[in-house]
C-alpha atoms as a PDB file:
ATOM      1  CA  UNK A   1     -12.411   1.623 -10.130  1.00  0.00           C
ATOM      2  CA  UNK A   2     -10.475   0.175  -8.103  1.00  0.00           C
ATOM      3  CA  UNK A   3     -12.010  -2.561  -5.669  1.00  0.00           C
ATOM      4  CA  UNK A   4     -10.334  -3.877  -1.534  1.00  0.00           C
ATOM      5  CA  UNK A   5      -8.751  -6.771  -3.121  1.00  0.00           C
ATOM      6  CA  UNK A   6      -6.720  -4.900  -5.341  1.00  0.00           C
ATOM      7  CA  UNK A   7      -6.097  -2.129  -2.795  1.00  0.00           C
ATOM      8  CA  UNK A   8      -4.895  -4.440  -0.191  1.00  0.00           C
ATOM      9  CA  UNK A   9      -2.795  -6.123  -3.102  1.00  0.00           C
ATOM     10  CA  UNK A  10      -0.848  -2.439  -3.347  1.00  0.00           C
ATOM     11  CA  UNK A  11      -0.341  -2.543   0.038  1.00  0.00           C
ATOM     12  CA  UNK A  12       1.389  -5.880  -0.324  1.00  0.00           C
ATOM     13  CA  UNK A  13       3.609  -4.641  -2.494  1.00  0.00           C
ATOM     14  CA  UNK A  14       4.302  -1.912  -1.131  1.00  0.00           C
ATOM     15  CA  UNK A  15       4.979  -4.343   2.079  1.00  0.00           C
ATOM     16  CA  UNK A  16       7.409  -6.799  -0.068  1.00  0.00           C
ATOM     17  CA  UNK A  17       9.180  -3.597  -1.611  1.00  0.00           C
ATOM     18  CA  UNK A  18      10.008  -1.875   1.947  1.00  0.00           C
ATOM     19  CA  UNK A  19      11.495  -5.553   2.837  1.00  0.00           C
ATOM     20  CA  UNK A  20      13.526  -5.633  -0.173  1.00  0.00           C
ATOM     21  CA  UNK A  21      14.815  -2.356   0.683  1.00  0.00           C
ATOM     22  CA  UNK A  22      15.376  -3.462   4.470  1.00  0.00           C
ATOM     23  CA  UNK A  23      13.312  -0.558   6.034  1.00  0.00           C
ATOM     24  CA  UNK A  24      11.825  -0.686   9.339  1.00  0.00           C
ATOM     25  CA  UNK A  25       9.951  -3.872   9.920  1.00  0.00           C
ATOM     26  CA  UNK A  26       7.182  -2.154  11.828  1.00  0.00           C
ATOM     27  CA  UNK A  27       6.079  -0.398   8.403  1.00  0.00           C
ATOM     28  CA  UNK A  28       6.237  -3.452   6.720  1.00  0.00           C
ATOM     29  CA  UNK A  29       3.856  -5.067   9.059  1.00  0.00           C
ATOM     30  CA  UNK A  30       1.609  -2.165   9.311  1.00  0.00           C
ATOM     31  CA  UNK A  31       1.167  -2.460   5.699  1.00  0.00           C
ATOM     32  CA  UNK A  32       0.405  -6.362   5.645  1.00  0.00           C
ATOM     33  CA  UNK A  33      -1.769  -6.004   8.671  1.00  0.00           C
ATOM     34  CA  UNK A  34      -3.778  -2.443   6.895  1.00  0.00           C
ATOM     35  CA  UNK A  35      -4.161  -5.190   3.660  1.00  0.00           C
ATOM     36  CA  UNK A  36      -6.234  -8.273   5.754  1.00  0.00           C
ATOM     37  CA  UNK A  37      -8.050  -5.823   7.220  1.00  0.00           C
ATOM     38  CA  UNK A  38      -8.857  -4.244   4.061  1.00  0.00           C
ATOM     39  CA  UNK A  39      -9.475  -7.311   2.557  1.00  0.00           C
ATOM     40  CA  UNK A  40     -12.284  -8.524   6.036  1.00  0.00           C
ATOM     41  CA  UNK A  41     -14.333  -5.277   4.591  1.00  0.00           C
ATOM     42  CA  UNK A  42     -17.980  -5.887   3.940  1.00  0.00           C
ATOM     43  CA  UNK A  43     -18.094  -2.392   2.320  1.00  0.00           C
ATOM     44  CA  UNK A  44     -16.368  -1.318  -1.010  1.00  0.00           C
ATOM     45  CA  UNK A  45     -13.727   1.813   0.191  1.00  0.00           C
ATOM     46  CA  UNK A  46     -14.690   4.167  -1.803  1.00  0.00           C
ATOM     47  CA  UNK A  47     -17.956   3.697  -0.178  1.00  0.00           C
ATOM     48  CA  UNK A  48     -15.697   4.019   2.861  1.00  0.00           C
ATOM     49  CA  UNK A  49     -14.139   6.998   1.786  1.00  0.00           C
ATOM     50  CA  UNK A  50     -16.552   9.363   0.784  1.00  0.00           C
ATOM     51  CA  UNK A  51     -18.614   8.204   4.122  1.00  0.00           C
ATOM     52  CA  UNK A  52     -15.121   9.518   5.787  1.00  0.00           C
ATOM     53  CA  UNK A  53     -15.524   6.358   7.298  1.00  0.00           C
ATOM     54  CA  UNK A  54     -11.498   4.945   6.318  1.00  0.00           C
ATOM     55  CA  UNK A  55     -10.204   5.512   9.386  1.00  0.00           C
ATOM     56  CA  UNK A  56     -12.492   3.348  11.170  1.00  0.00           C
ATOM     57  CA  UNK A  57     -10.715  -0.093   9.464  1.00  0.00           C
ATOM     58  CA  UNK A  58      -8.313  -1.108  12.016  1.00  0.00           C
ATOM     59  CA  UNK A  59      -4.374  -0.122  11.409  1.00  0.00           C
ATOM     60  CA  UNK A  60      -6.176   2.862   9.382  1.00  0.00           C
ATOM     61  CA  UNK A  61      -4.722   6.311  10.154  1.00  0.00           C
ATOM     62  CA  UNK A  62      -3.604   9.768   8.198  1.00  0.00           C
ATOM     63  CA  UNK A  63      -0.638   8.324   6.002  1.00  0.00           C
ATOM     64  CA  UNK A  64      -2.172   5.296   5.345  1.00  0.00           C
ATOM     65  CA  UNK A  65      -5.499   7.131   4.818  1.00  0.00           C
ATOM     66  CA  UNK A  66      -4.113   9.081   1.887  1.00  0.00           C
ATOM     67  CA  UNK A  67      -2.271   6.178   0.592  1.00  0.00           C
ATOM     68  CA  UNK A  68      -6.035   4.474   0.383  1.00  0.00           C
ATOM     69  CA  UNK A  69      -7.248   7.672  -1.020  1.00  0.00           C
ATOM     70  CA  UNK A  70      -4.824   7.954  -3.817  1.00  0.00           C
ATOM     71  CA  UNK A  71      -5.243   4.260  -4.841  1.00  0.00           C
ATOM     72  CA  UNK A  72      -9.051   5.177  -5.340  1.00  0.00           C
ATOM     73  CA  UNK A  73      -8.268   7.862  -6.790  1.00  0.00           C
ATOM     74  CA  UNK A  74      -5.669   7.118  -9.722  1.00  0.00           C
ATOM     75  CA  UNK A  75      -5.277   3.208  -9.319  1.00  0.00           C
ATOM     76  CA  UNK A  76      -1.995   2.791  -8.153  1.00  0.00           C
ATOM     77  CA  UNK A  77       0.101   4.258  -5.273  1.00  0.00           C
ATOM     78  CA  UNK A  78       3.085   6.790  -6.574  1.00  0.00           C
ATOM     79  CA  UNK A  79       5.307   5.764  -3.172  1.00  0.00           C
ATOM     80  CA  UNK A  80       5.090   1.770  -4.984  1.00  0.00           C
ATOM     81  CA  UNK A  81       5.922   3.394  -8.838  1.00  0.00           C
ATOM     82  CA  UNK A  82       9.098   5.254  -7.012  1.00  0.00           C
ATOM     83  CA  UNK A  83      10.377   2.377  -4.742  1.00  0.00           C
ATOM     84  CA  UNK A  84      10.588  -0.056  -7.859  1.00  0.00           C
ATOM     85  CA  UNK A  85      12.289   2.395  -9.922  1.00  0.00           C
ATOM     86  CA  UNK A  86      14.971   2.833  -6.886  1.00  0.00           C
ATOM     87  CA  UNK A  87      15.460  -1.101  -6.759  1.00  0.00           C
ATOM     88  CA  UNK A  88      15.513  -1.185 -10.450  1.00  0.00           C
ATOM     89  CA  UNK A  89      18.500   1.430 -10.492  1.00  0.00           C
ATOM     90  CA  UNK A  90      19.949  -0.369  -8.008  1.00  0.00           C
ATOM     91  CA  UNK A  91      19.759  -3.697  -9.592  1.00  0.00           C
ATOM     92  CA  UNK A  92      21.277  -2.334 -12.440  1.00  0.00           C
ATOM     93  CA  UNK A  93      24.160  -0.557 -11.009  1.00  0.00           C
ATOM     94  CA  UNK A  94      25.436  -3.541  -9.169  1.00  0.00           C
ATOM     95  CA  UNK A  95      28.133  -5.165 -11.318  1.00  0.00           C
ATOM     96  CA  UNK A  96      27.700  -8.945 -12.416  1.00  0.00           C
ATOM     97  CA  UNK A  97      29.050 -11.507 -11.026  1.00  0.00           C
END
C-alpha cells in the first residue's frame, strides 16, 4: 500500500518530468502544490478515498482525483511510466556531441 509521502513523491515527479518536457507551468505547480498538501494530511488517502473524501485536500479535483486513485490503486501513476519513456526516446535520439 501505498502511503501520502510516497503519493505526493509521484506527484513530484510527475512535476519535475512536465518541466523537463517544458509544459505549461501552471500544471507543474498544481502538481507540487496537490504534493504539500498531500503530504499536511493527518489521514492516510486511501482512508480518504474510500470516505470519497479526496476532493476535499486543497488543489484536489477530477484529474488529479483519479491520478490519486490510480496511485492507490496499482502504486505508480501510468502518465509518470509514459513521460519517462518519451524523454528516454528522446534522449536517445539526439546525436552526441
Amino acid at each position: 500500500m501505498v502511503n501520502n509521502a510516497e503519493t505526493a513523491s509521484i506527484f513530484r515527479e510527475l512535476a519535475d518530468l512536465l518541466l523537463e518536457k517544458k509544459e505549461n507551468w501552471f500544471k507543474i505547480h498544481a502538481y507540487r502544490k496537490v504534493a504539500d498538501e498531500i503530504e499536511k494530511q493527518p489521514v492516510e488517502l486511501t482512508t480518504l478515498a474510500g470516505e470519497g473524501k479526496l476532493r476535499t485536500i486543497p488543489g484536489v479535483g477530477e484529474a488529479i482525483e483519479k491520478k490519486i486513485k490510480e496511485i492507490l490503486a496499482t502504486g505508480t501513476l501510468g502518465h509518470v511510466e509514459r513521460l519517462k519513456a518519451e524523454l528516454e526516446e528522446v534522449q536517445v535520439e539526439q546525436p552526441r556531441k
